[in-house]
Structures are given as C-alpha cells and as structure tokens.
N, C-alpha and C. Protein backbone atom coordinates (compact mmCIF):
# COMPACT_ATOMS: atom_id res chain seq x y z
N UNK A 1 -147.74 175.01 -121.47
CA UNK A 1 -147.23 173.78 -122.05
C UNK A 1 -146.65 174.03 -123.45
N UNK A 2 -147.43 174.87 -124.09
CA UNK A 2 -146.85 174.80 -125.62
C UNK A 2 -145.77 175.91 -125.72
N UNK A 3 -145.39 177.01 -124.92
CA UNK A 3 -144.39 177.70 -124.46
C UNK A 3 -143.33 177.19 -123.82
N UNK A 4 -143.44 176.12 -123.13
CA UNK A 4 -142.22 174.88 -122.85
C UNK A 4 -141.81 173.94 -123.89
N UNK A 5 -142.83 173.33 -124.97
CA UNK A 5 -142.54 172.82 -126.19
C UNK A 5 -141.53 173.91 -127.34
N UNK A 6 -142.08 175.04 -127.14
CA UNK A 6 -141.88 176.02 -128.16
C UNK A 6 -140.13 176.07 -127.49
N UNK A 7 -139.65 176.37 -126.43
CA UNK A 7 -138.67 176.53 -126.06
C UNK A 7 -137.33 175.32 -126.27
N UNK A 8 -137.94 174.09 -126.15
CA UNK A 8 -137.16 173.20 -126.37
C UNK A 8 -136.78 173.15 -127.47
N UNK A 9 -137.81 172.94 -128.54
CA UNK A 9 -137.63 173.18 -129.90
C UNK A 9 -136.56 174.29 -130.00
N UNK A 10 -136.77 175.40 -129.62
CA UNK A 10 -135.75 176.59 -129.75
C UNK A 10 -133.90 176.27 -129.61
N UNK A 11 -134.12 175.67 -128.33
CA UNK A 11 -132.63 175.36 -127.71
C UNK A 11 -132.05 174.05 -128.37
N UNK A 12 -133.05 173.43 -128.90
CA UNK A 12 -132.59 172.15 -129.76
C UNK A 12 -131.95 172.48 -131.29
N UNK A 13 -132.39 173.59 -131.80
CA UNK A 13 -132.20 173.59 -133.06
C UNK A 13 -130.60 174.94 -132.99
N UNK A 14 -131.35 175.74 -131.88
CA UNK A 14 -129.64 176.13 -131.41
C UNK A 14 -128.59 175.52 -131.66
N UNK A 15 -128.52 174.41 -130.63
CA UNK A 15 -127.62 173.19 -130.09
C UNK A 15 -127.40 172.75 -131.67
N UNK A 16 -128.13 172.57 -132.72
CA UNK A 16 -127.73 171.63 -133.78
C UNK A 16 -127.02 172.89 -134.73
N UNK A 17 -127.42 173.83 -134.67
CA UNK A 17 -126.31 174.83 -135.73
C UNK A 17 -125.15 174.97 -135.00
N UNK A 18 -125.16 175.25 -133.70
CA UNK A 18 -124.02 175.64 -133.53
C UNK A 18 -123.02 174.37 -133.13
N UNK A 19 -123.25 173.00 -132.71
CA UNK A 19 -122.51 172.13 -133.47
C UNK A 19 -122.12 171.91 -134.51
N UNK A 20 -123.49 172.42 -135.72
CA UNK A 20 -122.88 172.46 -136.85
C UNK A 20 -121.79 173.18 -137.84
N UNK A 21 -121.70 174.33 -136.77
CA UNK A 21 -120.79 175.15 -137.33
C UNK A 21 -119.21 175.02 -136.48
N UNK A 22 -119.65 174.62 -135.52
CA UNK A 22 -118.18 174.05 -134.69
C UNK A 22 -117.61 173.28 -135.74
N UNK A 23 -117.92 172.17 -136.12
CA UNK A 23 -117.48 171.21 -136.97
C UNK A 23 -116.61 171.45 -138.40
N UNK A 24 -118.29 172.92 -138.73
CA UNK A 24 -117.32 173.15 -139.99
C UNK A 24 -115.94 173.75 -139.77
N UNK A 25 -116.06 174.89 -138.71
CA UNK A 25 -114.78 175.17 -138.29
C UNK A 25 -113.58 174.55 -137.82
N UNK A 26 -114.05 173.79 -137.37
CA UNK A 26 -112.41 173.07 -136.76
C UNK A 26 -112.14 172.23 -137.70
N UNK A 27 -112.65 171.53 -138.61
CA UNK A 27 -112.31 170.99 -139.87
C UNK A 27 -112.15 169.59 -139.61
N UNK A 28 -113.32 168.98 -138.83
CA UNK A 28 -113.46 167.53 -138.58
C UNK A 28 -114.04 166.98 -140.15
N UNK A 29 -112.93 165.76 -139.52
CA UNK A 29 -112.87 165.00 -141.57
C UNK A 29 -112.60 165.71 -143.08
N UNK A 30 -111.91 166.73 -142.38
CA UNK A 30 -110.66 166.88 -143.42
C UNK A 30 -110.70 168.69 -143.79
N UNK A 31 -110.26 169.21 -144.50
CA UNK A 31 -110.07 170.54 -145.62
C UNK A 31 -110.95 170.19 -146.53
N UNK A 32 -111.72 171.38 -146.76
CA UNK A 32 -112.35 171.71 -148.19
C UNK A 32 -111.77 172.88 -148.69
N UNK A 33 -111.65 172.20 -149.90
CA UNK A 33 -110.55 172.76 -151.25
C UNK A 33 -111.82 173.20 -152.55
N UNK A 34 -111.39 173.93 -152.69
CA UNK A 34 -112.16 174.82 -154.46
C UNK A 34 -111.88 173.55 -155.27
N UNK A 35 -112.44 173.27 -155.76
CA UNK A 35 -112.47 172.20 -156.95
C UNK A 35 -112.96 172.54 -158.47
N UNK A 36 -112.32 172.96 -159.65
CA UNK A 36 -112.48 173.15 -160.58
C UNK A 36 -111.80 172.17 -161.48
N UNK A 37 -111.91 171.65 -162.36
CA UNK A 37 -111.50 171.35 -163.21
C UNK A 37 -111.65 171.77 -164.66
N UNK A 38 -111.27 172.88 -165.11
CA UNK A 38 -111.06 174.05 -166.06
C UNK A 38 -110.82 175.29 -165.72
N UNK A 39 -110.20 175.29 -165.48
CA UNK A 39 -110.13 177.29 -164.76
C UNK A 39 -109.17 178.29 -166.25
N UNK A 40 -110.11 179.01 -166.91
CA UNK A 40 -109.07 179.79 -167.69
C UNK A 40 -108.69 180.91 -167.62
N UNK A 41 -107.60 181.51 -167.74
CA UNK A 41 -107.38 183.34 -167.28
C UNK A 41 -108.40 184.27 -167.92
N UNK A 42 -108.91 184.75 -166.93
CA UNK A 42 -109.82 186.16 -167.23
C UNK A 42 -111.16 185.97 -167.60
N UNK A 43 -111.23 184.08 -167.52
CA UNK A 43 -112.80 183.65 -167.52
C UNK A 43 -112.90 183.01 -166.41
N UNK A 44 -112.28 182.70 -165.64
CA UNK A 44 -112.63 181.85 -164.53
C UNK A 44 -112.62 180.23 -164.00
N UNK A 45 -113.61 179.87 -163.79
CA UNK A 45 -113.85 178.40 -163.74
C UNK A 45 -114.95 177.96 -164.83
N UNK A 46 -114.71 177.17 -165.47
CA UNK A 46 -115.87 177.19 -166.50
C UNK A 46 -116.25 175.74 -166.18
N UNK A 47 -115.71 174.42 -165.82
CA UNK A 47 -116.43 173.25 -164.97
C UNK A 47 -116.02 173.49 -163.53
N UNK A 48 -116.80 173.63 -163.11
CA UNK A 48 -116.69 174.22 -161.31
C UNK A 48 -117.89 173.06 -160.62
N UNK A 49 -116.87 172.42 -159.74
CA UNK A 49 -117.46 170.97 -159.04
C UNK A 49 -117.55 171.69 -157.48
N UNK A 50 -117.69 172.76 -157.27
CA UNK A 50 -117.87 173.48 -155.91
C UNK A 50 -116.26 173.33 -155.39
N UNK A 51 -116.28 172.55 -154.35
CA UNK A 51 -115.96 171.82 -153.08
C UNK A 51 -115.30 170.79 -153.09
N UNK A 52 -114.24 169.93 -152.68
CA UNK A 52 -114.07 169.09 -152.16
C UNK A 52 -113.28 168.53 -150.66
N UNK A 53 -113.68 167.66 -150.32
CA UNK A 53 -113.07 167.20 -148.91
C UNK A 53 -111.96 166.07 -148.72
N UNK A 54 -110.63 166.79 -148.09
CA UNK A 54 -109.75 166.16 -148.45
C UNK A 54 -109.81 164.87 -146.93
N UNK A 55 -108.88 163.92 -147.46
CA UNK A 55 -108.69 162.80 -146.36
C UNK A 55 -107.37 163.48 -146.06
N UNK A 56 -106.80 162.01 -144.77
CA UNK A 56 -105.70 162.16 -144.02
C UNK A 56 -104.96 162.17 -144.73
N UNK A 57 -103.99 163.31 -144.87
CA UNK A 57 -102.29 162.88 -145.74
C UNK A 57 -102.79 163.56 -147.09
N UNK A 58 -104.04 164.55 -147.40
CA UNK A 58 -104.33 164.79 -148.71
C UNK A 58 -104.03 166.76 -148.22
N UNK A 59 -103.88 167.40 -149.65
CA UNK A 59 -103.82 168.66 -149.53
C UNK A 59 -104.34 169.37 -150.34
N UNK A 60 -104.73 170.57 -150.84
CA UNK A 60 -105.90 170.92 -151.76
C UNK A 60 -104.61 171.27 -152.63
N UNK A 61 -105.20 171.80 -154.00
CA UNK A 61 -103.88 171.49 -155.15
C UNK A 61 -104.38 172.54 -155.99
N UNK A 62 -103.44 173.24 -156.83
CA UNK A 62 -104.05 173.93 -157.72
C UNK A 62 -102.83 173.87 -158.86
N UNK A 63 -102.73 173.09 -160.17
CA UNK A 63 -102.34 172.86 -160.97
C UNK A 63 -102.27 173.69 -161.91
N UNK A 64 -101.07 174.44 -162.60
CA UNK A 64 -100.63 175.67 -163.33
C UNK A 64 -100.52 175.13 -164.69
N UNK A 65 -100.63 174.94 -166.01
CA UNK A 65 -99.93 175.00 -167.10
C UNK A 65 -99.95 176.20 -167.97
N UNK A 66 -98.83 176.07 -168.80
CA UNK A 66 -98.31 177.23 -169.13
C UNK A 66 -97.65 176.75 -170.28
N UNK A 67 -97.80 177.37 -171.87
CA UNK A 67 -97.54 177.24 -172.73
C UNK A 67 -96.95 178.45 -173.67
N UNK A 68 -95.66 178.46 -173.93
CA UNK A 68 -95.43 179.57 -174.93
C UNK A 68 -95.07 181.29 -173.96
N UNK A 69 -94.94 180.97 -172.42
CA UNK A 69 -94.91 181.81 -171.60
C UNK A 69 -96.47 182.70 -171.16
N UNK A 70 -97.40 181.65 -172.21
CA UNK A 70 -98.79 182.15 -171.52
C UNK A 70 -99.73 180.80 -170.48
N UNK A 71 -100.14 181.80 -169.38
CA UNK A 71 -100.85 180.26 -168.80
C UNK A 71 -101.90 179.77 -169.40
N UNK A 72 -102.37 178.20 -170.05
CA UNK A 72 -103.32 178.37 -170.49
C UNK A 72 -104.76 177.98 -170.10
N UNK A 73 -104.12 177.11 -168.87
CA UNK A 73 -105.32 176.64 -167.25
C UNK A 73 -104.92 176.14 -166.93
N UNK A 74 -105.64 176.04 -165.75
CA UNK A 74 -105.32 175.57 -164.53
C UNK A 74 -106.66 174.88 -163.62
N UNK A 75 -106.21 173.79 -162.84
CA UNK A 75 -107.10 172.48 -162.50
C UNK A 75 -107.00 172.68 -161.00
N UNK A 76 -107.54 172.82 -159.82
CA UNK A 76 -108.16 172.81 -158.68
C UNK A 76 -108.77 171.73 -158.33
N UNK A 77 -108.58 171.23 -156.70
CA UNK A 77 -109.09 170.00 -156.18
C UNK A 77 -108.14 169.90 -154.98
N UNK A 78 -108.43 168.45 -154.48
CA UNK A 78 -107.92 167.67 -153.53
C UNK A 78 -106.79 166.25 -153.97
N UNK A 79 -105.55 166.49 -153.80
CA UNK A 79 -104.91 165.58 -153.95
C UNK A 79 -105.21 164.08 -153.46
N UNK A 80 -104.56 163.16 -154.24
CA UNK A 80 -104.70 161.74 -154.05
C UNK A 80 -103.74 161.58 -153.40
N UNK A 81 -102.80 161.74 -153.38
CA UNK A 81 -101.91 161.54 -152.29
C UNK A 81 -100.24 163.17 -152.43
N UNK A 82 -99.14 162.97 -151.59
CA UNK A 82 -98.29 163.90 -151.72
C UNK A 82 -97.60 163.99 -152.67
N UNK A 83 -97.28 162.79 -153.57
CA UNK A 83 -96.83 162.47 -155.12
C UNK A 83 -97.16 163.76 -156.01
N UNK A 84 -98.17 164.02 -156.29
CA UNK A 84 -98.27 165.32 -156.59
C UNK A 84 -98.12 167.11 -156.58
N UNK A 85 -97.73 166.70 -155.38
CA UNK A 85 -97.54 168.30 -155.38
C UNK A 85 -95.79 168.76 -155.08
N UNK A 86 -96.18 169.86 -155.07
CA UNK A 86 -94.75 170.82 -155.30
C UNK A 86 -93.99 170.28 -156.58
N UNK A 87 -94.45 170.26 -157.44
CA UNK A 87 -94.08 169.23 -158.39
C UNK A 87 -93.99 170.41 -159.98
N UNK A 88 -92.56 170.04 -160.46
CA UNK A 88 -92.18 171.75 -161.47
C UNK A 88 -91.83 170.92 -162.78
N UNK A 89 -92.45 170.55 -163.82
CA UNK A 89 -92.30 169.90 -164.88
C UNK A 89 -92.18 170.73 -166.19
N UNK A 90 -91.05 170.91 -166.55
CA UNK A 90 -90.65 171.57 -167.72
C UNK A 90 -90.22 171.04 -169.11
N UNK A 91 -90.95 171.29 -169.98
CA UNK A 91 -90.88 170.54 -171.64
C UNK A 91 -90.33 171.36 -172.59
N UNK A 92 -90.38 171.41 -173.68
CA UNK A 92 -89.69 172.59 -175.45
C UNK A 92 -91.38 173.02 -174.81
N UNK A 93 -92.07 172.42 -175.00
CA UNK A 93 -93.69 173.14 -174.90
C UNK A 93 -94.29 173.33 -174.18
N UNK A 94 -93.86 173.27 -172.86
CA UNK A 94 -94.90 173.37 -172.05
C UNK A 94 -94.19 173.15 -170.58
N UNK A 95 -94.70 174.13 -169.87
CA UNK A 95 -94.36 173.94 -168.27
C UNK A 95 -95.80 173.35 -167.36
N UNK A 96 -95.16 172.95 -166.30
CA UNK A 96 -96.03 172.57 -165.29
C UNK A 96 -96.07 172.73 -163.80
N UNK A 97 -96.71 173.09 -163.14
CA UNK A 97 -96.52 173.08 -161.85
C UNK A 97 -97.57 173.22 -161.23
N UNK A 98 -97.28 172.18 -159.48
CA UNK A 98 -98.33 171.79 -159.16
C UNK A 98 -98.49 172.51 -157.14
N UNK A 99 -99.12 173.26 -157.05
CA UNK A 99 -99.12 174.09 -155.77
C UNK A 99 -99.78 173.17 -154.74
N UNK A 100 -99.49 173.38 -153.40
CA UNK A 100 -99.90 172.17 -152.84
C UNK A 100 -100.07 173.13 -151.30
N UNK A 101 -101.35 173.21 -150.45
CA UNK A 101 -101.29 173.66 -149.28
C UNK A 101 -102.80 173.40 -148.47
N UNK A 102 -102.22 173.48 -147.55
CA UNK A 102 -102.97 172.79 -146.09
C UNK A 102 -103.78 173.73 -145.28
N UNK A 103 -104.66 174.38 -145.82
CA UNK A 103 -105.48 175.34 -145.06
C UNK A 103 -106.84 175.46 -145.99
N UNK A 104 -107.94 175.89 -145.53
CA UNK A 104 -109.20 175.64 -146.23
C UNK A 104 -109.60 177.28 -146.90
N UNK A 105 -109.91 176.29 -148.34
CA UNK A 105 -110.49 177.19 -149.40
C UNK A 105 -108.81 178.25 -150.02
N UNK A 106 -107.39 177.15 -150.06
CA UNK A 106 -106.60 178.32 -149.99
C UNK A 106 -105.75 178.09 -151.20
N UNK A 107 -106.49 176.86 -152.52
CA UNK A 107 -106.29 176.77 -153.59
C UNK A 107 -106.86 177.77 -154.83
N UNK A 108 -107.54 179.16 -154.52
CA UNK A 108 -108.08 179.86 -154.99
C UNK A 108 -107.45 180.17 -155.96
C-alpha cells in the first residue's frame, strides 16, 4: 500500500515539473526579458529587477544612450507598447536608441 502511495506521489510530481517546464518553454503568457534599469559599461547592472514578462503586442527592449561618443547606460525591460522601439534619437548631446526583439532573454 505505501509503495502504491509512494508511486503516485512520484508520477504526480513528475507530471507537475514537466508541465512546468513545457510552459516555461513554449512561452505561454508572454517573453521574459532581462530587466535592468541601470546597466553601466564594464560594471554591469547595478539595479537589476531580474525578469520581466511581456504581454500581447509587447517586446523586450534594451535602451542605448550615448554621450560625447561614449555610452553612458543603458535600461533593459519589457516594452509598453511598439511606440518605443527601433527608435534613433539624436541631440548636440546626446544620442539615443532603442533595440527592440521578440525572443526570450535576447535583450542581454
């Protein structure tokens, strides 16, 4: 009896990872995108929010500025909508540009 308990238990908790990992894979309810908000050259991410999960019509983003021909950070996440991206904003001081793509973890 407790070798038939022990087994169910077994095949049950199977059944729940490997749904759980189906899911993560096929990417039910959206892309997860790197999410930083501070990223500086040659230090990294210095506010690092993990993760985020994009909705329908959203794309993960990774935001460039650049001052004086040096970059001086750059911002990671999930867009609010397509308004934002591919987006090349040039000033006397300062450039901008905003990268925009549809595959997971590929705002790195």
């Amino acid at each position: 009896m407790k070798k038939a308990a022990r087994n169910l238990r077994m095949r049950r908790t199977v059944f729940s990872v490997a749904f759980i990992l189906v899911c993560l894979l096929s990417g039910v309810g959206g892309l997860i995108c790197r999410s930083c908000n501070l990223s500086i050259p040659f230090h990294g991410c210095l506010l690092d929010f993990g993760t985020c999960r994009t909705k329908a019509g959203q794309y993960c983003i990774k935001e460039v500025h650049f001052k004086g021909g040096i970059q001086w950070y750059s911002v990671k996440g999930c867009t609010e909508n397509l308004d934002k991206c591919f987006k090349e904003i040039v000033t006397a001081h300062e450039i901008y540009y905003a990268y925009c793509c549809h595959q997971p973890l590929c705002n790195f």
